[in-house]
Protein backbone atom coordinates (compact mmCIF):
# COMPACT_ATOMS: atom_id res chain seq x y z
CA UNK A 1 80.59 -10.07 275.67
CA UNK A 2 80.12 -13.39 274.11
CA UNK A 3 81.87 -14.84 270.78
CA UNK A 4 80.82 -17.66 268.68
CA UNK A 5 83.78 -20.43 268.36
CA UNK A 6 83.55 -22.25 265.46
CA UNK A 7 80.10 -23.27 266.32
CA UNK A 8 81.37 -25.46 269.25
CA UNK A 9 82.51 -23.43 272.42
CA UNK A 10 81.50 -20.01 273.99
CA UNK A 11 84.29 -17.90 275.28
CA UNK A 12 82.28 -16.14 277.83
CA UNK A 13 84.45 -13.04 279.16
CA UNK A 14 83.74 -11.48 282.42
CA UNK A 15 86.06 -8.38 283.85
CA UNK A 16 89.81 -10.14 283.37
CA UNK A 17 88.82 -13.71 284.01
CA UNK A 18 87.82 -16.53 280.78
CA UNK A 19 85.05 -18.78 281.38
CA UNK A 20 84.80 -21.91 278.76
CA UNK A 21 81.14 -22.44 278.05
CA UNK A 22 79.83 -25.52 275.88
CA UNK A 23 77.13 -27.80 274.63
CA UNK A 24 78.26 -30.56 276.50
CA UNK A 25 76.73 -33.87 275.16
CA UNK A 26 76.34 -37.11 276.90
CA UNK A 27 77.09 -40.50 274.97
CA UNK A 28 73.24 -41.13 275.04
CA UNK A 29 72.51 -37.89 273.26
CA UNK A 30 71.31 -35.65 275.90
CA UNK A 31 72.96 -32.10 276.13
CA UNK A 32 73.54 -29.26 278.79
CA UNK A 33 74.87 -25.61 277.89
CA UNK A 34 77.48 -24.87 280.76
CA UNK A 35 80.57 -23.09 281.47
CA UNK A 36 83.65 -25.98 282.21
CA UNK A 37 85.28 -25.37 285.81
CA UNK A 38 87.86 -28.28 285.83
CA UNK A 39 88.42 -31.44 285.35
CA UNK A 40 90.16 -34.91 286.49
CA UNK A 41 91.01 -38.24 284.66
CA UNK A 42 87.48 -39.28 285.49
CA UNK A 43 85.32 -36.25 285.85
CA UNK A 44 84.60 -32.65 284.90
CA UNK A 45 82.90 -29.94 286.74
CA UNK A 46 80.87 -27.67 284.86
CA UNK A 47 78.59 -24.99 286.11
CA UNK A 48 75.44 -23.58 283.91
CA UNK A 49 75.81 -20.36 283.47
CA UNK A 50 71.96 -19.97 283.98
CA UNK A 51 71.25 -20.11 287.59
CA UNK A 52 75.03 -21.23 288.69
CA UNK A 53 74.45 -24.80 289.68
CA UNK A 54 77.12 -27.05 289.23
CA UNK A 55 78.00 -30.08 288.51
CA UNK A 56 80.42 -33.44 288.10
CA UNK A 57 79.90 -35.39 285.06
CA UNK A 58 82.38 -38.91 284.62
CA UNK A 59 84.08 -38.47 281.85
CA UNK A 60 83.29 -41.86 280.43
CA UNK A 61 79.74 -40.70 279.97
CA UNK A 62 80.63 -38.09 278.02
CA UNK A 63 80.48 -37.97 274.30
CA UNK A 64 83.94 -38.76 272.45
CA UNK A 65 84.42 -34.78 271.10
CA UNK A 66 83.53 -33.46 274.51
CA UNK A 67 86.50 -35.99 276.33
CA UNK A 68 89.33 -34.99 273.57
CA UNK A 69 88.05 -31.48 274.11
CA UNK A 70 88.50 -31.64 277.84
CA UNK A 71 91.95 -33.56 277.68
CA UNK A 72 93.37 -30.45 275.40
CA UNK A 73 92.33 -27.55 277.95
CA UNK A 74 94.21 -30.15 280.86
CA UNK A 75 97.28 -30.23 278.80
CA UNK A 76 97.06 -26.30 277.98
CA UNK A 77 97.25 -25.53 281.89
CA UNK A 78 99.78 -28.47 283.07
CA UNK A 79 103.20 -27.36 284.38
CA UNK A 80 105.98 -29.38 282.74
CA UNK A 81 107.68 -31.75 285.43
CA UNK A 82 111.26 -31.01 285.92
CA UNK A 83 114.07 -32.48 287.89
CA UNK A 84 116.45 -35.46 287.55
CA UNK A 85 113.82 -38.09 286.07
CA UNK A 86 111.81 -35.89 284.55
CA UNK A 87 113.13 -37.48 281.12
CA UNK A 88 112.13 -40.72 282.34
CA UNK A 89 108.60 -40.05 281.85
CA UNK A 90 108.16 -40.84 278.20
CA UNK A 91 104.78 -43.14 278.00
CA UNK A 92 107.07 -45.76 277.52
CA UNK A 93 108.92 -47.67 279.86
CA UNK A 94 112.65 -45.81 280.34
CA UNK A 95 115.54 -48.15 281.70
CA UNK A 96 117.99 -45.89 283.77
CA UNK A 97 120.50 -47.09 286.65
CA UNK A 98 120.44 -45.23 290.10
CA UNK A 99 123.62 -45.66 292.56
CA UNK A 100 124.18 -49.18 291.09
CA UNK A 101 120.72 -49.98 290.91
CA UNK A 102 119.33 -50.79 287.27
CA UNK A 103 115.16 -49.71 286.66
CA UNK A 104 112.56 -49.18 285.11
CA UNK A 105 109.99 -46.11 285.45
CA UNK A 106 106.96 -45.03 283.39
CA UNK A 107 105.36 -42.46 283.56
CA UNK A 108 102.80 -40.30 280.91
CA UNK A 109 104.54 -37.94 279.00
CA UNK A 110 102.26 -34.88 279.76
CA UNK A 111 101.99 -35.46 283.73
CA UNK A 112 101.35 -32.51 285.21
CA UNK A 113 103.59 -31.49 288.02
CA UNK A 114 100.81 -28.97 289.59
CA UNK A 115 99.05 -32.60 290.27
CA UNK A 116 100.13 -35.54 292.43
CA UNK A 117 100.16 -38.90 291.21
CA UNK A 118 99.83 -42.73 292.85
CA UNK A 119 103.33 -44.08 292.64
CA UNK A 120 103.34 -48.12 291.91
CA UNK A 121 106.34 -50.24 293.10
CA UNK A 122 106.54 -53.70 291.18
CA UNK A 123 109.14 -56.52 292.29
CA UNK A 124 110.30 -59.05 290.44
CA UNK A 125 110.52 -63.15 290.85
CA UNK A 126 113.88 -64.78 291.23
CA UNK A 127 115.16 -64.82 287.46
CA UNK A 128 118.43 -66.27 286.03
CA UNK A 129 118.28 -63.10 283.73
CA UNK A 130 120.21 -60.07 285.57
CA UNK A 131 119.62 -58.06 281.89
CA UNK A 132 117.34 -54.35 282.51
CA UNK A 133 114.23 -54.70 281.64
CA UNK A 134 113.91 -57.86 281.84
CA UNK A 135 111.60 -57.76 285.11
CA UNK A 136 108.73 -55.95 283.39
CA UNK A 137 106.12 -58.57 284.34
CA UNK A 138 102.55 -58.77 284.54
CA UNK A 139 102.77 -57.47 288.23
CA UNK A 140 104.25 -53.81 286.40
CA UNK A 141 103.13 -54.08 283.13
CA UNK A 142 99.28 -54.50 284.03
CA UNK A 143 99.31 -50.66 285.51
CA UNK A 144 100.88 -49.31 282.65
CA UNK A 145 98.46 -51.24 280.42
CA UNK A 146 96.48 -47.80 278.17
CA UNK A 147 93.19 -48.46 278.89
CA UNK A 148 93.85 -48.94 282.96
CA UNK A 149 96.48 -46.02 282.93
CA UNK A 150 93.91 -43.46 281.50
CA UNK A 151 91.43 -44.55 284.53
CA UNK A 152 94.61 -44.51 286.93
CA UNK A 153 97.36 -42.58 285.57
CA UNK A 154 100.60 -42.60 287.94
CA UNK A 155 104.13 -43.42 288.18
CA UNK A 156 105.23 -46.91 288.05
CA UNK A 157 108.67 -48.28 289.43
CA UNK A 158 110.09 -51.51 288.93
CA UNK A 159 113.73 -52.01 289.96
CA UNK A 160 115.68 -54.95 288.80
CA UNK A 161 117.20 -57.40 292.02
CA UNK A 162 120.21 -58.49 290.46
CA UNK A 163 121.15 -60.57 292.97
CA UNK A 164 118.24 -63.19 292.51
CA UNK A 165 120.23 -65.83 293.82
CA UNK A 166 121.53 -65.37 297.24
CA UNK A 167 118.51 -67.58 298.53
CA UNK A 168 114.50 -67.09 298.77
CA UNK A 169 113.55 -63.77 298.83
CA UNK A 170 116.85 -62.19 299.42
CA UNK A 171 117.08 -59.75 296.21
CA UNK A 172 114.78 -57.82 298.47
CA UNK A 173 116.11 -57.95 301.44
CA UNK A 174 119.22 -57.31 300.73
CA UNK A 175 121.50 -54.58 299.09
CA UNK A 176 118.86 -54.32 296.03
CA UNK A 177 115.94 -53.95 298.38
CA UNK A 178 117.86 -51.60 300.47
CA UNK A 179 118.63 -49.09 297.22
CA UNK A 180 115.37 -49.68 295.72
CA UNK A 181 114.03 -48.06 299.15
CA UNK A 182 116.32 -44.95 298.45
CA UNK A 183 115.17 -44.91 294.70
CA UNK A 184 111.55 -44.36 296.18
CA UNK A 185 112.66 -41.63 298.98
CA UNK A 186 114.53 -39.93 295.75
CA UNK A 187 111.38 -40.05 293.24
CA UNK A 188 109.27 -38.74 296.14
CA UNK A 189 111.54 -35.42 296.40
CA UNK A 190 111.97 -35.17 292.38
CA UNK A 191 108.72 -36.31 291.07
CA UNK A 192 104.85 -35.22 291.73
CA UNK A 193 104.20 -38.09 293.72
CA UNK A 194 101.29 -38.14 296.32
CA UNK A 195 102.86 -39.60 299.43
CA UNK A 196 99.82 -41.13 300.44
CA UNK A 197 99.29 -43.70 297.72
CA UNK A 198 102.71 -45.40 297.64
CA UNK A 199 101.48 -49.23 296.71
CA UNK A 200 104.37 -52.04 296.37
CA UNK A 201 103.16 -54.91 294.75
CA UNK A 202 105.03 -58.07 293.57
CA UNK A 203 105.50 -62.04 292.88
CA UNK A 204 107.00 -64.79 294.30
CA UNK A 205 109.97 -63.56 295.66
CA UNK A 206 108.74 -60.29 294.73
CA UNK A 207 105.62 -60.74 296.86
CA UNK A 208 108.68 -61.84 300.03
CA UNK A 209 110.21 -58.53 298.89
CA UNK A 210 106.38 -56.70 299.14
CA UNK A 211 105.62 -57.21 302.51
CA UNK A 212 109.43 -56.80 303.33
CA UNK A 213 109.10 -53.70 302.45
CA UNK A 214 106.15 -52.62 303.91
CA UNK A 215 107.73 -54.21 307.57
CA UNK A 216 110.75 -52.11 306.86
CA UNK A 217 108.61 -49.02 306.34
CA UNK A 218 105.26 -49.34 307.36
CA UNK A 219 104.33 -45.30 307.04
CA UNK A 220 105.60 -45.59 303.63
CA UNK A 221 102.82 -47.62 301.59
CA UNK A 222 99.49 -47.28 301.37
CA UNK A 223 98.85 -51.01 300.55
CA UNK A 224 100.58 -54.40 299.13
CA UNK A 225 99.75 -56.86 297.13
CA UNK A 226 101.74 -59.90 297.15
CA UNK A 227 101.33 -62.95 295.03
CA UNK A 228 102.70 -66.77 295.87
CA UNK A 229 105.21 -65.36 298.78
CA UNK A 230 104.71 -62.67 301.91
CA UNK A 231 106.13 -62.48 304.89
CA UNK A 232 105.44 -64.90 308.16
CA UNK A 233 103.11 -64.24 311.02
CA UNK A 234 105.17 -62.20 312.91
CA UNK A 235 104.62 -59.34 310.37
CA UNK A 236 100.69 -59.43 311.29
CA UNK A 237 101.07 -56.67 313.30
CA UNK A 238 102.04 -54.49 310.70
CA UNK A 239 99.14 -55.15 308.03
CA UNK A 240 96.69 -54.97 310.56
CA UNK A 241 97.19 -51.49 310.12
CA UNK A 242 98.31 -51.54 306.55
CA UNK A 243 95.77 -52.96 303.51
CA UNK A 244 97.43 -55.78 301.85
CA UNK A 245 95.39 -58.57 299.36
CA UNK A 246 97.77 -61.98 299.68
CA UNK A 247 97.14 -64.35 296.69
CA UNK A 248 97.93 -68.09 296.35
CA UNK A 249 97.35 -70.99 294.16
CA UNK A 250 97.03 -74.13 296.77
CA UNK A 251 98.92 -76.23 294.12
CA UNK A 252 101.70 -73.72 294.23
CA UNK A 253 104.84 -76.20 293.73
CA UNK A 254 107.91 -73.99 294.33
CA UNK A 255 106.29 -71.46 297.29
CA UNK A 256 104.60 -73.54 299.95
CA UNK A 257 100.69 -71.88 300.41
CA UNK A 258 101.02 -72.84 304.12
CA UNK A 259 103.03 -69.14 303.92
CA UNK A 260 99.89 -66.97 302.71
CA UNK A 261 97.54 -68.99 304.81
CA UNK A 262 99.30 -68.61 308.19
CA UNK A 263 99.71 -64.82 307.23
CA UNK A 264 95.80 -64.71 306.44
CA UNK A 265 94.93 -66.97 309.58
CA UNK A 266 96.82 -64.44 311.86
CA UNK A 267 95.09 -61.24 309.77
CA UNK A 268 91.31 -63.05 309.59
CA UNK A 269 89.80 -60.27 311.66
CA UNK A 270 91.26 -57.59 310.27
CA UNK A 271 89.38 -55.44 308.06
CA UNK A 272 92.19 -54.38 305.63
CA UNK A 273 93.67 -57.62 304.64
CA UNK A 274 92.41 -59.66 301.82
CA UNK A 275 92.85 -63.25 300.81
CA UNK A 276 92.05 -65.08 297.39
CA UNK A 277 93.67 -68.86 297.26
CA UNK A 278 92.97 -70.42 293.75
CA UNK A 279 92.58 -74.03 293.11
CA UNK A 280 94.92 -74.87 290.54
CA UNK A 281 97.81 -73.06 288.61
CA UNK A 282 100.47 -73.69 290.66
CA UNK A 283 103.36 -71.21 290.23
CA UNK A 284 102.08 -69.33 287.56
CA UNK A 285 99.39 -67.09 288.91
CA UNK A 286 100.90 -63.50 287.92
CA UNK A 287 98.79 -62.53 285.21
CA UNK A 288 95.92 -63.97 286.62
CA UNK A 289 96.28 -61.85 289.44
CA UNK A 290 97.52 -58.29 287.79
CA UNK A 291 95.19 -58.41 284.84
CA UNK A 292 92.20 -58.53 287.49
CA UNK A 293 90.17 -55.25 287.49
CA UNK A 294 88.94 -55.93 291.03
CA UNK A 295 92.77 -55.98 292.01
CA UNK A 296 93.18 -52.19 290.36
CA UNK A 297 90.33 -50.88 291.60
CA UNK A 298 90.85 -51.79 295.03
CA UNK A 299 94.56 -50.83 295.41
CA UNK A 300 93.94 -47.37 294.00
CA UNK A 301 91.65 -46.85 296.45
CA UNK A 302 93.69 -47.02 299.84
CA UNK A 303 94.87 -44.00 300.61
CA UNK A 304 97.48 -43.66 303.78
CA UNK A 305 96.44 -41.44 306.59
């Protein structure tokens, strides 16, 4: 039996199971009558209903109705997420405070907890400012950003070191950096997070506190990026196991380059480590590094084994 919806959609009912069939149309026009099978941020499977072939379409070359239509039928079937930071995850960045610990988390409203998602760990710079919120930088901000969320949607954590004083890169390496760590065991067990793309990624002393963290649990992250501050040679061991893109401007006044280019010199075999050094713009490379596509696209890729 077969019923006309509105023009649009077939509901195509076969013994007790419902098969969606549509004109699907492509943003240049063309069109193909199939049933839909499922879908991801950046795909859908369909399969024509008239010899059973099937077949993954992106999204993005789909036409603007079809997309909306295929983001409703995802948020029909999601399962809510539930737990202790489940009202955290707003679409807008939610400050909360864990054993002492002030952060910040974001999250889509309409994740679905059926699904695993990339979690994103973003440290701070040293910052006379000890106020919540106040350590949203580029290095966080850019994944949250709508347009690169929709193409990677996950869960973003960016705890604030409120001791940023105690002495380069210490925040990190001290009692904040040791309860941010337990934050990120504690979102792991609460939250649909896939354990296999945890990335930390940070700045200045936040890109100390990056590779800090990745030496203090290397099966923990899938990669690191660190801008204008990592960790010294004797860490190579580590990343040449674990994907990490260093960045540095070689005018850098207040972190010396010599620190990313001894880490790179010691990694310049190694097939998972990155290095981009930039002429000029001294200590103020951030968004210049986190607003790069390249730098997206090639963190959501590594994947831990």
């Amino acid at each position: 039996m077969k019923t006309k919806i509105l023009g649009v959609a077939t509901v195509w009912i076969i013994g007790m199971g419902t098969v969606l069939a549509r004109e699907w149309t492509s943003t240049d026009g063309r069109k193909l009558e199939a049933d839909f099978v499922s879908a991801t941020a950046e795909a859908v499977t369909v399969k024509r209903a008239a010899d059973g072939r099937s077949f993954t379409l992106p999204m993005k070359g789909l036409s603007e109705a079809d997309q909306a239509w295929v983001k409703e039928e995802m948020a029909k079937n999601a399962k809510p997420v539930e737990g202790p930071y489940a009202a955290l995850l707003t679409g807008e960045w939610a400050l909360s405070e864990d054993d002492g610990l002030p952060f910040a988390l974001f999250g889509a409203k309409d994740l679905d907890a059926s699904k695993k998602y990339p979690l994103v760990v973003g440290l701070h710079g040293r910052s006379p400012n000890a106020e919540n919120g106040k350590q949203l930088g580029p290095f966080s901000k850019s994944f949250s950003e709508p347009a690169r969320y929709e193409k990677n949607p996950c869960i973003i954590l960016a705890p604030l070191g409120y001791q940023p004083f105690g002495g380069q890169g210490t925040a990190w390496s001290s009692e904040p950096g040791t309860k941010a760590l337990a934050l990120i065991e504690k979102l792991v067990e609460s939250l649909p997070i896939d354990e296999s793309r945890i990335y930390v990624v940070g700045y200045s002393m936040g890109g100390f506190g990056a590779c800090h963290f990745a030496v203090t649990e290397p099966k923990r992250f899938a990669a690191v990026v660190a801008g204008a501050g990592c960790t010294g040679v004797d860490s190579a061991d580590v990343f040449k196991r674990l994907p990490i893109w260093l960045h540095h401007a070689a005018d850098d006044p207040t972190v010396e380059v010599q620190y990313s280019r001894d880490l790179a010199e010691a990694l310049k075999r190694s097939e998972t480590m990155k290095y981009t050094e930039y002429p000029t713009g001294g200590h103020g490379i951030a968004g210049t590094i986190f607003n790069n596509d390249e730098v997206h696209e090639w963190i959501f890729q590594q994947k831990r084994e």
